[in-house]
Protein backbone atom coordinates (compact mmCIF):
# COMPACT_ATOMS: atom_id res chain seq x y z
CA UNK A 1 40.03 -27.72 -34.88
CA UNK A 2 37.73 -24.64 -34.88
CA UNK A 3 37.84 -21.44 -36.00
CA UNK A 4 37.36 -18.10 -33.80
CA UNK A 5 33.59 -18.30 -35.78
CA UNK A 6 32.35 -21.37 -34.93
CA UNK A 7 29.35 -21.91 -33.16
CA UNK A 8 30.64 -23.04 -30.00
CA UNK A 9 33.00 -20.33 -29.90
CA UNK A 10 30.06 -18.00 -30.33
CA UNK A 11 27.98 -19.83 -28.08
CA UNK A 12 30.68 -19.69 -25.21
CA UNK A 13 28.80 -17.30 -22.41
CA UNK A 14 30.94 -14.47 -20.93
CA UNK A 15 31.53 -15.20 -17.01
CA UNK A 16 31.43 -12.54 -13.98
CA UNK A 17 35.36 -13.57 -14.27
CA UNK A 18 35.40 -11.84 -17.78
CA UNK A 19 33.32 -8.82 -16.23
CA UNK A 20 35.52 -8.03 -13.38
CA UNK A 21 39.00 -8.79 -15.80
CA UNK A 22 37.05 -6.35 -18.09
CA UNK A 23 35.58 -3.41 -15.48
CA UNK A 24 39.60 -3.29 -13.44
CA UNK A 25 37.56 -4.40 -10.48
CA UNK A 26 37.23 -7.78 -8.03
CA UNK A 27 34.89 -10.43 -8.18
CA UNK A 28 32.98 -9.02 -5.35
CA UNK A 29 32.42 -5.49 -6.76
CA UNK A 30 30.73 -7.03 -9.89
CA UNK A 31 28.63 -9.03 -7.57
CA UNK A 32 27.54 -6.02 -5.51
CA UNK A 33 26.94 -4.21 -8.62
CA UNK A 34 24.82 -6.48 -10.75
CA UNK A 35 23.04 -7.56 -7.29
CA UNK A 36 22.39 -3.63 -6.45
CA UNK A 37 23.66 -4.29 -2.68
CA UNK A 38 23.83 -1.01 -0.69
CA UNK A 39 27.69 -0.95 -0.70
CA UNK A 40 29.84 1.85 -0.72
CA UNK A 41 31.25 2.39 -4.00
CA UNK A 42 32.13 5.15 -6.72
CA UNK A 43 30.07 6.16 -9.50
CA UNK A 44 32.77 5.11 -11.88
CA UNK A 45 33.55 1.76 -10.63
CA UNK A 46 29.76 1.45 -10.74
CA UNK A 47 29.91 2.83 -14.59
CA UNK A 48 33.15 0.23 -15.84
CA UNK A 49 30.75 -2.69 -14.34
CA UNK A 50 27.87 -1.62 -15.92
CA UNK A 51 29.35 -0.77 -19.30
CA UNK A 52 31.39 -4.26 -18.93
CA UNK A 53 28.69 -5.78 -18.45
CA UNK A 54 26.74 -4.42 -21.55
CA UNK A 55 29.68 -4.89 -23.82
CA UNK A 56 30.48 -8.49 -23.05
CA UNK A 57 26.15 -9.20 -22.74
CA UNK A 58 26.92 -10.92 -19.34
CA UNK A 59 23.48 -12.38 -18.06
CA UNK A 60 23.90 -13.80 -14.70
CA UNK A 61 23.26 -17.96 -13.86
CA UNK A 62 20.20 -16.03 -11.89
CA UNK A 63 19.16 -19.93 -10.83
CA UNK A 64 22.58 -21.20 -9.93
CA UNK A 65 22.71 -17.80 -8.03
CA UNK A 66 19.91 -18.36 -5.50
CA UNK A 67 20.41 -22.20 -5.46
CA UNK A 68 23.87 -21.17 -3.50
CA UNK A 69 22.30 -18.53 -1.48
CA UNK A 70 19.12 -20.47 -1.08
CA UNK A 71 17.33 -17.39 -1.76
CA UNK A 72 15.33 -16.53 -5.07
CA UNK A 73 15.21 -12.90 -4.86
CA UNK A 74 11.58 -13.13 -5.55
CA UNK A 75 8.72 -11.22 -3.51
CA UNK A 76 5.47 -10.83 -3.71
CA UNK A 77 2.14 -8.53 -3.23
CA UNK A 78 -1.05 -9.26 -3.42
CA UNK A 79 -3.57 -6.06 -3.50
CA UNK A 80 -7.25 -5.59 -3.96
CA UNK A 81 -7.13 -4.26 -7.02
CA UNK A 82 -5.20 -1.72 -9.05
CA UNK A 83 -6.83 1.17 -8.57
CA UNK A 84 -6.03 4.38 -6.91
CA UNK A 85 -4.29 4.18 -3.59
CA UNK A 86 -3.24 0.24 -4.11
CA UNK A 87 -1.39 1.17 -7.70
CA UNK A 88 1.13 3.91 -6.12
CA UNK A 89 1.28 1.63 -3.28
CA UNK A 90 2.51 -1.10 -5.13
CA UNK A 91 4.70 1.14 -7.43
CA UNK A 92 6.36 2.97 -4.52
CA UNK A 93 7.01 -1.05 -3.06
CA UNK A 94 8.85 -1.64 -6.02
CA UNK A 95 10.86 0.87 -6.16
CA UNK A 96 11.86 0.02 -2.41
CA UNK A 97 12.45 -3.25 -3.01
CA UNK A 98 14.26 -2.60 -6.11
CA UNK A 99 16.97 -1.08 -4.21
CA UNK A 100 17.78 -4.03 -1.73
CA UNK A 101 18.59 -6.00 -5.25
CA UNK A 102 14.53 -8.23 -5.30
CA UNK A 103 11.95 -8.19 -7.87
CA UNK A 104 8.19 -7.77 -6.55
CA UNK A 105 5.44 -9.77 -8.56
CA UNK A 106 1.99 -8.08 -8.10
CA UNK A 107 -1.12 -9.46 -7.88
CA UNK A 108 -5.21 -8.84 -7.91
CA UNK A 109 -7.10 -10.18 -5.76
CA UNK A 110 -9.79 -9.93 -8.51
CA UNK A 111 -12.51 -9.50 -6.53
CA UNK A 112 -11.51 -12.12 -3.78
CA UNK A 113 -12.04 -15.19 -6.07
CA UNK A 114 -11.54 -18.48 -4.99
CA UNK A 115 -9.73 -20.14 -8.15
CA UNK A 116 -7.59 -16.92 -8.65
CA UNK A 117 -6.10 -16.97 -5.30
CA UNK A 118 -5.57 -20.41 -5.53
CA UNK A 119 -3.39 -19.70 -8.82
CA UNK A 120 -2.03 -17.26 -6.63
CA UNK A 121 -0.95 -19.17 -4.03
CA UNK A 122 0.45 -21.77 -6.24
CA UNK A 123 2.53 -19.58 -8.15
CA UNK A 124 3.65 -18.14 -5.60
CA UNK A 125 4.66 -21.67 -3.64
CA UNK A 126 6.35 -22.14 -7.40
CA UNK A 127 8.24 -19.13 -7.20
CA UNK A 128 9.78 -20.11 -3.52
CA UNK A 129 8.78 -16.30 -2.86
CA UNK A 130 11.71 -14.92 0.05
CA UNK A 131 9.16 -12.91 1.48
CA UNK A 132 5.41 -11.88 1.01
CA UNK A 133 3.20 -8.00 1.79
CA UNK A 134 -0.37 -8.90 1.42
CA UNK A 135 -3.54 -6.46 1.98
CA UNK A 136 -5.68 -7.57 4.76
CA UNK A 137 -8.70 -8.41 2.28
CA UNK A 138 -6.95 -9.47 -0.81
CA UNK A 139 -6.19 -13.03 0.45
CA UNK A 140 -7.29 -15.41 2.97
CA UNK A 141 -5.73 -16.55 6.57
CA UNK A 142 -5.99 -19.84 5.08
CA UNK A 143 -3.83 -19.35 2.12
CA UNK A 144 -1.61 -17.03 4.10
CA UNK A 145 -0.84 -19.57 6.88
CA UNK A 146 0.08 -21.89 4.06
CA UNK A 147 2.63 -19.75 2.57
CA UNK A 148 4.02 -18.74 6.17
CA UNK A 149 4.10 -22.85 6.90
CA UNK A 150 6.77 -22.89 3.99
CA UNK A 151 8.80 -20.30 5.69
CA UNK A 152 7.75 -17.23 4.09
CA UNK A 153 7.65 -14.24 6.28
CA UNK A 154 4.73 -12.44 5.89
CA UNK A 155 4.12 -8.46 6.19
CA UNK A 156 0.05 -7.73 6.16
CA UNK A 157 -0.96 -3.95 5.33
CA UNK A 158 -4.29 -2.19 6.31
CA UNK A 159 -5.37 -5.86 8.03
CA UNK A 160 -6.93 -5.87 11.56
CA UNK A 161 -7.42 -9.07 13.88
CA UNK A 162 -4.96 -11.20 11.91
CA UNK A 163 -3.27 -14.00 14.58
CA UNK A 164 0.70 -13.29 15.24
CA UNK A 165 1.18 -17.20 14.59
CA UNK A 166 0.49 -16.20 10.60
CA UNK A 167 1.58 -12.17 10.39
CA UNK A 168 5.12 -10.92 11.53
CA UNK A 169 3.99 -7.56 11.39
CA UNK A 170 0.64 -5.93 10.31
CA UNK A 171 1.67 -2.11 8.84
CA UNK A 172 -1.71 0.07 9.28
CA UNK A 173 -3.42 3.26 8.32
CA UNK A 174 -5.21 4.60 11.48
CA UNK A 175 -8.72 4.41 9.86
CA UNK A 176 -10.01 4.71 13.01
CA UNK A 177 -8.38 7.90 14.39
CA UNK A 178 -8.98 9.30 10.77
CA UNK A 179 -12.51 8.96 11.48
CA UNK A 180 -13.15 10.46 14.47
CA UNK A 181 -11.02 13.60 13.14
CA UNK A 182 -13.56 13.92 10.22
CA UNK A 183 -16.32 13.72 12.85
CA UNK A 184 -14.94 16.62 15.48
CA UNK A 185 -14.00 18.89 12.21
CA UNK A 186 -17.75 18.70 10.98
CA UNK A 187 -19.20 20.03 14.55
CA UNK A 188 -16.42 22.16 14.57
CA UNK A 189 -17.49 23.69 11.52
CA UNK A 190 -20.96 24.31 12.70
CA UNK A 191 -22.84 20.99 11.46
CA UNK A 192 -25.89 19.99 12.92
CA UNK A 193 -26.20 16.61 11.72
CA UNK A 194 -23.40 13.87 10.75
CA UNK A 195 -23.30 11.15 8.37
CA UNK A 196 -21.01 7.88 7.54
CA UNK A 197 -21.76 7.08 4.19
CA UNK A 198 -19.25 3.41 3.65
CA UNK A 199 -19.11 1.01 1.78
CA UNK A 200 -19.70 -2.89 3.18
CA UNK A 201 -17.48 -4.46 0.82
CA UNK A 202 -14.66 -2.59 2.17
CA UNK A 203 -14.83 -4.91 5.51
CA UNK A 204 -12.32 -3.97 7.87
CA UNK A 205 -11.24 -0.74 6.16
CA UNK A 206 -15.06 0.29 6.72
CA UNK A 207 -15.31 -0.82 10.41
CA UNK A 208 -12.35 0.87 10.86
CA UNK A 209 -14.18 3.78 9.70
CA UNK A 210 -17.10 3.40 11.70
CA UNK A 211 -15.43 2.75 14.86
CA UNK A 212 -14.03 6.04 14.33
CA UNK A 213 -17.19 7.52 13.55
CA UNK A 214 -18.69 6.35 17.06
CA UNK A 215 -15.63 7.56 18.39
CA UNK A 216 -15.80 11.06 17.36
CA UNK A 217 -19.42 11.24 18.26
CA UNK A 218 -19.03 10.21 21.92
CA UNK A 219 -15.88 12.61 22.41
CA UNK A 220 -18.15 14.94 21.32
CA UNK A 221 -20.28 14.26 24.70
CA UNK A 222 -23.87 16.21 23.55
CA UNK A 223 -26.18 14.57 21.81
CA UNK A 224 -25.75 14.35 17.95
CA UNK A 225 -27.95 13.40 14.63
CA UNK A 226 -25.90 10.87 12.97
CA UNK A 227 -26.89 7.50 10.87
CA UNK A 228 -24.75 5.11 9.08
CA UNK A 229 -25.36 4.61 5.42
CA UNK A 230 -23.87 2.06 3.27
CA UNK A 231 -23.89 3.60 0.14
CA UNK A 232 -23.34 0.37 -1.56
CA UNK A 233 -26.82 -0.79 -0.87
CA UNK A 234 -28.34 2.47 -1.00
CA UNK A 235 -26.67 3.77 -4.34
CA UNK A 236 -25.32 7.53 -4.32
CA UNK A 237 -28.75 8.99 -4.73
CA UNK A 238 -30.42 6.79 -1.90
CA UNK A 239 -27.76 7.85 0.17
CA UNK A 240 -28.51 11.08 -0.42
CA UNK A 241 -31.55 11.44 0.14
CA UNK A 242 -31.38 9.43 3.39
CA UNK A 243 -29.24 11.68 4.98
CA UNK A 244 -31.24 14.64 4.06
CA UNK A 245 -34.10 12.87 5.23
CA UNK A 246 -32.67 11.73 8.56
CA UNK A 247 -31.38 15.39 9.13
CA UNK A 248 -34.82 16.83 8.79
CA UNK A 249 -34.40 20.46 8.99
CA UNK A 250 -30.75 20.18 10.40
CA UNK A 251 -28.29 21.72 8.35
CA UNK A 252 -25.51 21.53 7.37
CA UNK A 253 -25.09 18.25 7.04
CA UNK A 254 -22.00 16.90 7.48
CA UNK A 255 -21.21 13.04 5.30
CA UNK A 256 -17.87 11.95 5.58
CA UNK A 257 -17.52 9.22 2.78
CA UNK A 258 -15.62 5.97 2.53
CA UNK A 259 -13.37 7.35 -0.31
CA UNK A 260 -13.12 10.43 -2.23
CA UNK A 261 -14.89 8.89 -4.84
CA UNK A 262 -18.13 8.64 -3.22
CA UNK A 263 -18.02 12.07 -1.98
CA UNK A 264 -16.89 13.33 -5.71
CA UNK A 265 -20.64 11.47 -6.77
CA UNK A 266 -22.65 13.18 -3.80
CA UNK A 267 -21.36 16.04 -5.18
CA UNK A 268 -22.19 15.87 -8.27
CA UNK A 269 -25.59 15.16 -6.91
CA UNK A 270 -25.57 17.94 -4.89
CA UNK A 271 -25.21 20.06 -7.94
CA UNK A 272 -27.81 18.72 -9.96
CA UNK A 273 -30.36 18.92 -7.65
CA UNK A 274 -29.25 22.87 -6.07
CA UNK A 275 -27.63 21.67 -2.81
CA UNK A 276 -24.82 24.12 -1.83
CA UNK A 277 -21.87 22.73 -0.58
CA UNK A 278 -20.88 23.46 2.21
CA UNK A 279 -23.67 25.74 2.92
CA UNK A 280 -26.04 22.87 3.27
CA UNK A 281 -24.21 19.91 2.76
CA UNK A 282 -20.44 19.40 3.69
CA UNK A 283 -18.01 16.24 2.65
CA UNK A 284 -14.57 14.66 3.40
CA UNK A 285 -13.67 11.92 1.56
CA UNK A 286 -10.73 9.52 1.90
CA UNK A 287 -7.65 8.90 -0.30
CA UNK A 288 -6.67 12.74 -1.60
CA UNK A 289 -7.07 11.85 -5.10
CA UNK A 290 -6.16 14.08 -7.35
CA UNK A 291 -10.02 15.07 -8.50
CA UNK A 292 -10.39 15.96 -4.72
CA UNK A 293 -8.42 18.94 -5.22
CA UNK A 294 -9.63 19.37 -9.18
CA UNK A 295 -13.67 19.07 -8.13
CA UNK A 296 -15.79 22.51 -7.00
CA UNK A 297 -15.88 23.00 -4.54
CA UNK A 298 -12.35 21.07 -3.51
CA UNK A 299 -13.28 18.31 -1.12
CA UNK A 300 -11.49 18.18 2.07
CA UNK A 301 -9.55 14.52 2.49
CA UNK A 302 -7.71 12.54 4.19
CA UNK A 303 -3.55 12.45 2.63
CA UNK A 304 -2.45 8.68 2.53
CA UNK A 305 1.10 8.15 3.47
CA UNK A 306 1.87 5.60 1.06
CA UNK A 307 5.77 7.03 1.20
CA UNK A 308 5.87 6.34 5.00
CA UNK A 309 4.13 2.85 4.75
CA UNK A 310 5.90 1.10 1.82
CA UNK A 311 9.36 2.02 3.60
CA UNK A 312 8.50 0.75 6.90
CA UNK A 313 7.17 -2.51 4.90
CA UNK A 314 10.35 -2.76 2.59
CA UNK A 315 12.26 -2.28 6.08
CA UNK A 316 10.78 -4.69 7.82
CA UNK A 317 10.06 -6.89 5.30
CA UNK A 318 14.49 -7.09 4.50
CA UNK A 319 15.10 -7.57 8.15
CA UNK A 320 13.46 -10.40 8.80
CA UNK A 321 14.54 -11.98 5.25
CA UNK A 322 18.12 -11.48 6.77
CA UNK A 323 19.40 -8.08 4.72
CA UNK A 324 21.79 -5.48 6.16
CA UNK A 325 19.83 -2.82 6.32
CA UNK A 326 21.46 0.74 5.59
CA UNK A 327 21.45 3.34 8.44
CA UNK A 328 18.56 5.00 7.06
CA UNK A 329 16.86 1.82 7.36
CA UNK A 330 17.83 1.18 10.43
CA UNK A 331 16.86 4.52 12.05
CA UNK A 332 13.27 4.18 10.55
CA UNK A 333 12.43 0.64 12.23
CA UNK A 334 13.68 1.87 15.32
CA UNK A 335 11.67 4.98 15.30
CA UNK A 336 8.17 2.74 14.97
CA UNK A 337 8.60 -0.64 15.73
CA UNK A 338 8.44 0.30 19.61
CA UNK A 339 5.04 1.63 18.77
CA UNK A 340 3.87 -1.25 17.73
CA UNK A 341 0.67 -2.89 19.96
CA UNK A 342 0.83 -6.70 19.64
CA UNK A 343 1.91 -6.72 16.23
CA UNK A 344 -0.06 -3.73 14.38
CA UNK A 345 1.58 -0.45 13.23
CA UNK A 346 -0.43 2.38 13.17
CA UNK A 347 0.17 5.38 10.83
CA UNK A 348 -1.51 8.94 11.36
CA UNK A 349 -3.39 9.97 8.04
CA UNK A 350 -3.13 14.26 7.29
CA UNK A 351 -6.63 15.77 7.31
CA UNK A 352 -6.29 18.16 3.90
CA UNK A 353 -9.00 21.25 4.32
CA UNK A 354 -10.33 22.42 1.36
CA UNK A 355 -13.46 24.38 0.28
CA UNK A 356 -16.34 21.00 0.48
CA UNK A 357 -15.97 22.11 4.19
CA UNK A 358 -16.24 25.81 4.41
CA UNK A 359 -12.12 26.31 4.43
């Protein structure tokens, strides 16, 4: 016979039974709590399950769980690298995902590494991921197509030319469009000579760029000085001083840079050596970081709509895993989807004006 304080009584884990006898409420509205489902329900029935919960210390059989639904609630990401507009990317994924009830696992691409994806790929074949959102460059078609041959759908994001057979849906920033904006606001602004100053390594994101580049330039229809710099070869100073040199007398100058970054280091340049800006040299830069608006002059940018695109990823991304989507949801997918060319989404980027271009 054993006492109330014997180990097995203490060992004895509290069921979802206990939780709902506990919280006043069913079975099912402990279930839709713990599991965050988008079900109508009061903040206080939400509160007794919550507090139950906590006062019992009910952890749910999270394996036995998604053994039964065949689902492991699991998704994940897989992103250059941290920095900038990838970080609040990822961060506003989570928090969409978050409410649908699934836990995101992100990863680095760390500079495109072989071994690393392969780790990737494995842990994520471990995992029995429900659904994957990969950036075009951060992982290959081949290791894609073998996580999609599993049965994993897959949502790509800023990737161009990937086959339907591997991609359910490819969620883009217009790049392109972007581009040939930047290029129509520098002639508009009285700039004699234009300048792309990208970055290789950026692969698709920079044709993108330069597609819109050529773009803008033949809309223009009247002959323009332009070159194409990769400022990744060329360094910051090299690509300085191979637009001014291209340019000849031609100014102002107008470089439109592959992030804001680059443009924030031509204009530092552009201090130390006595350039004005925009008086002799203007910039737009891509990403609206936050030193865009901080530098002086402010540089004019590009406003990514990482709100917009993590929702329409989230969305689409729960639909095709088989989740009810909400009516707001709902509304959103059926606003864009039709949009869609093949399979690509394209999103319109904001041009911000600030002082780096005479505004």
């Amino acid at each position: 016979m054993k006492n109330e304080g014997s180990p097995m009584s203490k060992s004895k884990q509290p069921t979802i039974i206990d939780v709902a006898s506990a919280a006043g409420v069913s079975i099912a509205t402990v279930s839709n709590v713990i599991n965050r489902r988008k079900v109508p329900m009061a903040p206080e029935t939400i509160r007794k399950v919550e507090e139950a919960v906590v006062t019992l210390g009910y952890r749910r059989n999270v394996m036995a769980t998604n053994l039964s639904r065949r689902r492991s609630y699991e998704l994940g990401l897989i992103i250059p690298h941290f920095g900038g507009y990838y970080g609040r990317f990822a961060e506003k994924l989570e928090q969409r995902v978050h409410h649908f009830g699934y836990h995101l696992s992100v990863f680095s691409a760390a500079g495109m590494d072989p071994e690393i994806e392969q780790r990737h790929l494995e842990h994520l074949l471990q995992r029995r991921v429900d659904g994957l959102v990969s950036h075009g460059l951060a992982m290959s078609m081949q290791s894609t197509q073998q996580l999609v041959g599993e049965g994993t759908p897959l949502v790509i994001f800023n990737g161009w030319g990937w086959p339907s057979e591997i991609v359910k849906l490819a969620v883009n920033l217009d790049f392109a469009k972007a581009s040939s904006q930047a290029v129509q606001h520098f002639l508009a602004n009285g700039c004699r000579s234009v300048v792309y100053a990208g970055r290789r390594m950026g692969m698709g994101a920079n044709e993108q760029r330069i597609q819109g580049f050529e773009t803008g330039l033949a809309e223009h229809g009247e002959p323009v000085v332009h070159a194409l710099l990769d400022a990744g070869e060329l360094g910051v100073v090299g690509t300085l001083d191979e637009a001014l040199r291209l340019s000849g007398d031609l100014r102002p100058i107008g470089i439109y840079t592959f992030n804001d970054a680059l443009s924030l280091e031509l204009l530092a340049v552009c201090h130390e050596r006595g350039i004005r800006v925009p008086e002799d040299v203007q910039l737009i830069g891509m990403d609206n970081e936050f030193f865009a608006r901080a530098s002086f002059p402010s540089i004019t940018s590009f406003e990514m709509p990482v709100d917009l695109q993590t929702s329409l990823v989230a969305a689409f991304l729960m639909r095709e895993i088989g989740e009810e989507l909400d009516e707001e949801n709902t509304q959103l997918l059926e606003m864009y989807l039709p949009h869609v060319a093949g399979h690509e989404l394209f999103i319109d980027l904001e041009m911000i004006e600030r002082k780096s271009t005479g505004n």
